[in-house]
Protein backbone atom coordinates (compact mmCIF):
# COMPACT_ATOMS: atom_id res chain seq x y z
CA UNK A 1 -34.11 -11.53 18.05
CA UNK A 2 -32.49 -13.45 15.15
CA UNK A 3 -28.84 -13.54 14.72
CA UNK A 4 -27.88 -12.16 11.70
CA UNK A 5 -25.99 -14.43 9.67
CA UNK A 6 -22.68 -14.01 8.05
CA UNK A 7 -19.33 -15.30 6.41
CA UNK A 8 -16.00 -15.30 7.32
CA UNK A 9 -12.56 -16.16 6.41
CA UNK A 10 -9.14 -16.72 7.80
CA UNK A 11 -5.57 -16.48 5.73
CA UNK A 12 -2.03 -17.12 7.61
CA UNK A 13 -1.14 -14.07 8.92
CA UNK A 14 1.23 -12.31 7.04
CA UNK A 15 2.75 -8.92 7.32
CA UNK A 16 1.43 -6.13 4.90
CA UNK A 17 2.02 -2.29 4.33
CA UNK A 18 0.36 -0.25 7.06
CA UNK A 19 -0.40 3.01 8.19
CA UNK A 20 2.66 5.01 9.27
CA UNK A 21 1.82 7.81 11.74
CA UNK A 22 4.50 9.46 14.12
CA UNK A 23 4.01 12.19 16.20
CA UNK A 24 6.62 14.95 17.59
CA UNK A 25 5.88 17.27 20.06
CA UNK A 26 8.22 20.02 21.99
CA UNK A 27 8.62 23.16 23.06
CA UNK A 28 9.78 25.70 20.65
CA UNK A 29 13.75 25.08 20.10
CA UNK A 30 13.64 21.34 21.08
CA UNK A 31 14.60 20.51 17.31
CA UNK A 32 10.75 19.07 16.32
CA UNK A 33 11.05 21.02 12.86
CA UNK A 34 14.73 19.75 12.09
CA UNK A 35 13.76 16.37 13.21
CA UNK A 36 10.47 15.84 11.35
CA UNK A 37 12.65 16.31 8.39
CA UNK A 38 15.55 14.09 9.27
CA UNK A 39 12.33 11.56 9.79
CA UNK A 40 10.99 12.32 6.51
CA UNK A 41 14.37 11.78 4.76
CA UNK A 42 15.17 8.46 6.03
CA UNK A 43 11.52 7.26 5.01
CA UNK A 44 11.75 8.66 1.47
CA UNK A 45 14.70 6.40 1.34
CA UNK A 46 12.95 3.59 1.91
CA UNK A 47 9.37 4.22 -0.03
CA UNK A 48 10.45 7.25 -2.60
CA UNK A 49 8.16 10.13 -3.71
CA UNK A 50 8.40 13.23 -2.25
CA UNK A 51 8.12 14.97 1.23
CA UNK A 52 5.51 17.86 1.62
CA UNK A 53 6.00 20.39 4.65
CA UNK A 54 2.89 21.98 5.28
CA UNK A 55 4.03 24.81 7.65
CA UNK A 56 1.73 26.93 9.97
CA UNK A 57 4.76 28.49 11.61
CA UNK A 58 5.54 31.14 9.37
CA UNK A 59 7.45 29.54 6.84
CA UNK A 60 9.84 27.79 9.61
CA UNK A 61 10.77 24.98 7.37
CA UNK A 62 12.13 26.71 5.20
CA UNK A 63 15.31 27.80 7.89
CA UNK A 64 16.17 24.44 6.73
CA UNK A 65 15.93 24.29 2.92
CA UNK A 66 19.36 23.93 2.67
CA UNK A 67 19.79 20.42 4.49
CA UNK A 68 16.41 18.94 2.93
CA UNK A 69 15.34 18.36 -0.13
CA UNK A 70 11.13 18.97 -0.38
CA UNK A 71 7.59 20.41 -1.26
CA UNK A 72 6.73 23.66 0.82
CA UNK A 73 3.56 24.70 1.34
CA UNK A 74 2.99 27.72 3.49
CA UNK A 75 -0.36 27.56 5.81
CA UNK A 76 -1.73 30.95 7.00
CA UNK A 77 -4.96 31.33 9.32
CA UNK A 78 -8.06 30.18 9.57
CA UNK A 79 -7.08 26.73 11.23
CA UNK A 80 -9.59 25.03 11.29
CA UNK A 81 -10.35 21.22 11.10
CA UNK A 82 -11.33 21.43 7.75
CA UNK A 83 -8.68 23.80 6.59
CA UNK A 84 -6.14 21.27 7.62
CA UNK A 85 -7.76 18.72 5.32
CA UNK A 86 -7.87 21.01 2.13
CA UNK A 87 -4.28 21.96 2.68
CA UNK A 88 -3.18 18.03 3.00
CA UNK A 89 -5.89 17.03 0.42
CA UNK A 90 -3.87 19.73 -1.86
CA UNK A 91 -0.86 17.64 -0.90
CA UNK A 92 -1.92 13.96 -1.91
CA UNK A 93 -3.99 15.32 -4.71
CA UNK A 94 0.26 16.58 -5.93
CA UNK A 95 1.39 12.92 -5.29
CA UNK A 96 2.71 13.53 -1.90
CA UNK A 97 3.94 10.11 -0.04
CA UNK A 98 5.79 11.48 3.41
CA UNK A 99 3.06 15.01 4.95
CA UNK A 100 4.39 16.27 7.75
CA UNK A 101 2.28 19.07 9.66
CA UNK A 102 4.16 21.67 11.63
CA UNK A 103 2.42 22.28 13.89
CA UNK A 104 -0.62 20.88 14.16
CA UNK A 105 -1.35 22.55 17.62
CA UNK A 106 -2.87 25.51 15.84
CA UNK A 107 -6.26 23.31 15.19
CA UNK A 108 -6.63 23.14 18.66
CA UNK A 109 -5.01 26.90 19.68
CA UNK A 110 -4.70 28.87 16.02
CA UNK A 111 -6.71 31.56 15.07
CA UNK A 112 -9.46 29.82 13.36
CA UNK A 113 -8.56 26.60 15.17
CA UNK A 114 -11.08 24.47 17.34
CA UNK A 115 -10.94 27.18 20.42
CA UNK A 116 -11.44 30.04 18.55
CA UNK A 117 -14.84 28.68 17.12
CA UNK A 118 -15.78 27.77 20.35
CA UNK A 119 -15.27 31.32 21.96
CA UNK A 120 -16.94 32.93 18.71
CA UNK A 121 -20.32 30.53 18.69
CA UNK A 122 -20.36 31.84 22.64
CA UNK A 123 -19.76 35.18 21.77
CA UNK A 124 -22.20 35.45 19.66
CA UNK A 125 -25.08 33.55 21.76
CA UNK A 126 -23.64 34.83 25.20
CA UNK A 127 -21.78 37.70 25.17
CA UNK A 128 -20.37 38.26 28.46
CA UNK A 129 -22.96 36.16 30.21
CA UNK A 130 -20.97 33.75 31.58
CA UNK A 131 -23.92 31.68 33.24
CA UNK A 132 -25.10 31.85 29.62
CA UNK A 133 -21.76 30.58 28.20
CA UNK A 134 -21.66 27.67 30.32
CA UNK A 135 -24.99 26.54 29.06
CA UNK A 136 -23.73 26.91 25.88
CA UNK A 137 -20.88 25.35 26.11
CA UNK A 138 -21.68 21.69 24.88
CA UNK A 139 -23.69 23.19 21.84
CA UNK A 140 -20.70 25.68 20.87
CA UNK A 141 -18.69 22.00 20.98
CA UNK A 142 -20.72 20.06 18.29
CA UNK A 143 -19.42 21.76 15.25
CA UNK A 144 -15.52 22.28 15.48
CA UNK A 145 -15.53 18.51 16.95
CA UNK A 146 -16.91 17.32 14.59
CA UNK A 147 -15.03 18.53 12.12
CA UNK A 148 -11.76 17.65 14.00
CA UNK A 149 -13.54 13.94 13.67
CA UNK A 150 -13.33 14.40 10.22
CA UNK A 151 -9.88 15.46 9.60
CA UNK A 152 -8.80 12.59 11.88
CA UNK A 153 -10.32 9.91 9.67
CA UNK A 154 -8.88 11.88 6.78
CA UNK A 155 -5.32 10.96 8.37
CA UNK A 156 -5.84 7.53 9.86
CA UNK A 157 -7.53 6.39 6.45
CA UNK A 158 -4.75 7.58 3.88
CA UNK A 159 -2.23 5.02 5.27
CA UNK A 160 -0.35 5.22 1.24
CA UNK A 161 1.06 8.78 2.87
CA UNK A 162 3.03 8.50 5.50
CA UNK A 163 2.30 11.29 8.09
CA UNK A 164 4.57 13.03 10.65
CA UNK A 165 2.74 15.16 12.88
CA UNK A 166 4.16 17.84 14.90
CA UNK A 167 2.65 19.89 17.81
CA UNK A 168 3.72 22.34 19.89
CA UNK A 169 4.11 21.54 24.12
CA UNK A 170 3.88 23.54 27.02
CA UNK A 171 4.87 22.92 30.81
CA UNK A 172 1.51 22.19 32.56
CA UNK A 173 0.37 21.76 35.88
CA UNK A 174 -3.33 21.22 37.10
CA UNK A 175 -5.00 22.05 40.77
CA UNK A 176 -6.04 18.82 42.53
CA UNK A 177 -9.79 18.70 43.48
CA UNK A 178 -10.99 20.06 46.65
CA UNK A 179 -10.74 16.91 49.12
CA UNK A 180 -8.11 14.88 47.16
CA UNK A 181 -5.10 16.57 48.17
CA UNK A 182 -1.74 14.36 47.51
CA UNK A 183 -0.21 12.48 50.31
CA UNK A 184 2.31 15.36 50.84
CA UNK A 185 -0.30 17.61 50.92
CA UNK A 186 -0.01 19.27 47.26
CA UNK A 187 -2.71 21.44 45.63
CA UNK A 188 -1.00 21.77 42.52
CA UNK A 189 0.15 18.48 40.19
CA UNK A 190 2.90 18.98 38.03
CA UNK A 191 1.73 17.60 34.27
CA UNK A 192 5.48 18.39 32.52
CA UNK A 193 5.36 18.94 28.97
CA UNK A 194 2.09 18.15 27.08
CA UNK A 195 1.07 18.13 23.36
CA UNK A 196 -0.72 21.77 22.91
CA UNK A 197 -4.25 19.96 22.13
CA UNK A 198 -7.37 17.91 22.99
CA UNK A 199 -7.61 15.66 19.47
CA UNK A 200 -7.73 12.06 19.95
CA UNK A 201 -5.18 11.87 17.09
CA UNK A 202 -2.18 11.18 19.52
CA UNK A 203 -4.08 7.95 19.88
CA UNK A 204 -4.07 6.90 16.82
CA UNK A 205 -0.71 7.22 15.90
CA UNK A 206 2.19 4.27 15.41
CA UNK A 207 4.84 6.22 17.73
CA UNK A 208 4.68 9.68 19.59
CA UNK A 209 7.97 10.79 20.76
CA UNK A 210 8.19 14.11 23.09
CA UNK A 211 11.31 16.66 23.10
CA UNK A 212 12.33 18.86 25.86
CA UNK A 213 13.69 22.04 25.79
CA UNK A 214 16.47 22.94 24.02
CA UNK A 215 17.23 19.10 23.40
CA UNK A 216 18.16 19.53 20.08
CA UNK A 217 16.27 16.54 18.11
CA UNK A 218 17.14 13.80 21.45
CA UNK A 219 13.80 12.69 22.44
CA UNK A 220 12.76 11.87 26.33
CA UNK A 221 13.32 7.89 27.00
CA UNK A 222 12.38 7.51 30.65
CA UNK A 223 10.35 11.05 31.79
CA UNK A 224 9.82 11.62 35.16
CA UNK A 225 6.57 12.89 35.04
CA UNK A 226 4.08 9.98 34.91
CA UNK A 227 1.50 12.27 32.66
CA UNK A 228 4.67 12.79 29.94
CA UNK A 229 5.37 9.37 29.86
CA UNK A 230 1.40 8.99 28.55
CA UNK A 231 2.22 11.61 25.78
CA UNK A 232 5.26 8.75 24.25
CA UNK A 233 4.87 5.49 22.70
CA UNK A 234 7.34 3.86 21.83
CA UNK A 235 5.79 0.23 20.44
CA UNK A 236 7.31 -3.05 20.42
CA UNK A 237 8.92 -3.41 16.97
CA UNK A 238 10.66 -0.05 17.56
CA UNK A 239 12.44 -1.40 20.51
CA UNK A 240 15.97 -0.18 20.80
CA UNK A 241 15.44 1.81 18.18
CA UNK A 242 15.74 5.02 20.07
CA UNK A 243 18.22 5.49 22.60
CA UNK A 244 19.03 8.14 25.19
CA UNK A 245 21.23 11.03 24.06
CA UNK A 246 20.66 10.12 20.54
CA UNK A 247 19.14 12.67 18.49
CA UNK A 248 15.89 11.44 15.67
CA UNK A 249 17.84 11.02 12.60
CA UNK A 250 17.34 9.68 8.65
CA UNK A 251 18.10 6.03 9.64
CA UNK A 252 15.49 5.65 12.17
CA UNK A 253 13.29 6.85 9.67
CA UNK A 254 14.22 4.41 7.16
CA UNK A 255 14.06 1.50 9.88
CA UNK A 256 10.21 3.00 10.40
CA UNK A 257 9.20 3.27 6.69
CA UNK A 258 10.51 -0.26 6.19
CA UNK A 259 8.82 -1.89 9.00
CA UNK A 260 5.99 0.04 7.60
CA UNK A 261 6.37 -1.30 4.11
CA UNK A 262 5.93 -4.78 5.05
CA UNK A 263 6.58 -8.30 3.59
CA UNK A 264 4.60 -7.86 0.75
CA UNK A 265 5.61 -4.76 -1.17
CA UNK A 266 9.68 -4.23 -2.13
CA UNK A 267 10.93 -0.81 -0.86
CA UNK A 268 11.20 1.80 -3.71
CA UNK A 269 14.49 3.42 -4.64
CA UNK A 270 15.36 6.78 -4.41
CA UNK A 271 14.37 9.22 -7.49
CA UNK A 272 18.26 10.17 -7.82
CA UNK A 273 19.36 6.13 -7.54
CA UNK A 274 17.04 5.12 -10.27
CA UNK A 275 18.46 8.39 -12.43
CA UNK A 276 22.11 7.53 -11.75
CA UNK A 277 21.67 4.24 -12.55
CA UNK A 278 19.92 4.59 -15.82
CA UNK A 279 22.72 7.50 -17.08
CA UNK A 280 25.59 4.84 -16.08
CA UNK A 281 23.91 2.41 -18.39
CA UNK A 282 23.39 4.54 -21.37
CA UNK A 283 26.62 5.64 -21.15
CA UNK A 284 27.41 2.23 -21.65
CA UNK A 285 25.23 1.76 -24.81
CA UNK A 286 21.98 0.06 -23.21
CA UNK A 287 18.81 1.70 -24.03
CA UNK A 288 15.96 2.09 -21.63
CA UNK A 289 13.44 -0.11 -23.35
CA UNK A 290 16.09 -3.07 -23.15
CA UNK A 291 16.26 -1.83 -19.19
CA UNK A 292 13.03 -1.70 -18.81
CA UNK A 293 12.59 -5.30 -20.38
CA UNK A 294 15.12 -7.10 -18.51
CA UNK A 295 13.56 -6.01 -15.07
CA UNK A 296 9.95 -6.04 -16.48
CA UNK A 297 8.64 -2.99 -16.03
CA UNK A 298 7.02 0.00 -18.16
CA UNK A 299 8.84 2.86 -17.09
CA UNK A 300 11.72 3.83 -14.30
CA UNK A 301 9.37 4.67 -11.71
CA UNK A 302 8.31 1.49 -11.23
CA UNK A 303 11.46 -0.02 -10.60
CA UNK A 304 12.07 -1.66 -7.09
CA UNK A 305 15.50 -1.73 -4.84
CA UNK A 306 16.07 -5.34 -6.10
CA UNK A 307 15.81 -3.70 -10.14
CA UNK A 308 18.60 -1.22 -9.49
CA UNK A 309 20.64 -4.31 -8.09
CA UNK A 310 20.03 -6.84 -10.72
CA UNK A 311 20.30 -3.67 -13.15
CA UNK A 312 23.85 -2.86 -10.74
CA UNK A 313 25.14 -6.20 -11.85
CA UNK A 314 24.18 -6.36 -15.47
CA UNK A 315 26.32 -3.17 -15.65
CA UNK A 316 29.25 -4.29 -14.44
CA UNK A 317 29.63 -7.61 -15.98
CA UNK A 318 29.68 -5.25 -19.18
CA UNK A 319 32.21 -3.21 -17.87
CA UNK A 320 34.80 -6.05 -16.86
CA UNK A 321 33.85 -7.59 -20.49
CA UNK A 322 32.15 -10.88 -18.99
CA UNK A 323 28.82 -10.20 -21.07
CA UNK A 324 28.79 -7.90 -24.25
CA UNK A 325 25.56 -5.17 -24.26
CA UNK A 326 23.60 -7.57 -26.12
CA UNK A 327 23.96 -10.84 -23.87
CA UNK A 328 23.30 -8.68 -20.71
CA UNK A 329 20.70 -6.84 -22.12
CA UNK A 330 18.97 -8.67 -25.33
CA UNK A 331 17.59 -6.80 -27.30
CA UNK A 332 13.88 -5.92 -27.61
CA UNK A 333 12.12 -7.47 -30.49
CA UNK A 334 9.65 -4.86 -32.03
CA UNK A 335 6.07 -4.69 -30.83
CA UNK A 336 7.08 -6.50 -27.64
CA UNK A 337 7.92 -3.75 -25.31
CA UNK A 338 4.95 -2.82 -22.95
């Protein structure tokens, strides 16, 4: 057979913006709600727009409306695969840049969710038939999998959001096979807490940190359990990052979204820093089309952190009287801005 031919190149390798993906998962009260939106915070820091909570655990997030600032959107049954995708697809489609799912264990568990299509293709070929079930059982598969494939690509492709996935755990254990008892003679191995679901996902994502009970936000570092040490990564460039006792907070968040970011795109400034900024000028006589000239840009939400700096300084050189209005902001000559 003939090789096919083709072309490549090859650049300097250079860091660029890529996906962002963390996953949380705990038991209920280990602070994975609380946390996702400490996360969230941190990272809009870093890359702006704003954080949508899509929230399958009856409007949990909102216990915390008070302390964050974002988009709710409340997620009732089915769960399925493909309900998960319209719900973030709603989400992008609104401009979101930071989706976090809580929880995404009821696409594996929820009523509607990958199980519960499972158990109803059976039910309706088997019945009670067990024998039948089991024969079943690969074909009653095919769909709901599939569909979970689906929303997977859906979240590793859209690496412009930045996704923080949270899932429910639960204390496992699972019976050793007849013949393969452990050296001290156990029929029972001891799992610890595991992510409630089967999806690859945890795979795919940048970091997965996992919460104990009643931990309050401070993830595990060094588990004892060699199955819950699987369930955490914790990659290179994050070393240090978190340390034991500490609980997940905004700055590790903004360390994330700016490692994320990348050498080639400047971090975006806050919403409210771009606002304050602009206000303090015009109160100072500058009008935004000679702001938006000096920094060369079209309109304030394209600005970048080093803008509201060089904007930062303009301003105050006109407030200790070292540059008039006019020499720190000349004044645009008609038909130019734009």
């Amino acid at each position: 057979m003939q090789s096919t031919q083709r072309t490549f190149t090859d650049i300097p390798a250079k860091r660029d913006r890529v996906p962002l993906i963390i996953g949380l998962s705990g038991p209920s009260g280990s602070g994975k709600t609380y946390s996702a939106l400490e996360l969230a915070t941190g990272i809009q820091s870093v890359v702006g727009g704003d954080i949508y909570g899509v929230d399958t655990e009856s409007k949990r997030m909102l216990h915390y409306a008070d302390y964050f600032k974002f988009r709710h959107v409340p997620f009732t049954p089915p769960f399925g695969p493909l309900d998960y995708m319209a719900a973030f697809q709603h989400c992008i489609a609104k401009g979101a840049k930071i989706i976090i799912a809580d929880s995404l264990s009821h696409e594996h568990d929820g009523e509607g969710g990958v199980l519960d299509q499972i158990d109803a293709f059976l039910t309706a070929k088997a019945g009670d038939d067990w024998d039948k079930r089991n024969r079943y059982l690969m074909l009653a598969n095919a769909k709901p999998k599939a569909e979970r494939k689906k929303l997977n690509q859906f979240i590793v492709q859209n690496g412009d959001v930045i996704w923080i996935l949270c899932y429910r755990a639960q204390d496992k254990t699972k019976p050793v096979k007849k013949g393969q008892q452990t050296a001290d003679g156990e029929k029972i191995i001891h799992l610890g807490w595991q992510p409630i679901t089967t999806s690859p996902l945890v795979f795919d994502m940048t970091a997965r940190y996992l919460l104990g009970p009643a931990c309050e936000g401070r993830p595990m570092t060094n588990p004892q359990e060699e199955a819950e040490k699987l369930m955490i990564k914790n990659p290179r460039q994050f070393a240090g990052w978190v340390k034991p006792d500490q609980q997940i907070n905004a700055e590790l968040g903004a360390k994330m979204a700016k490692w994320a970011v990348g050498d080639s795109v400047k971090s975006a400034p806050s919403e409210s820093s771009i606002n304050e900024m602009m206000e303090k000028l015009e109160k100072l006589g500058v009008t935004a089309d000679r702001v938006f000239a000096l920094v060369g840009r079209c309109e304030a939400s394209e600005m970048t952190v080093d803008d509201i700096a060089i904007l930062a300084t303009k301003g105050k050189a006109i407030v200790n009287k070292r540059q008039t209005v006019d020499e720190a902001f000349p004044p645009v000559e008609p038909g130019s801005a734009g």
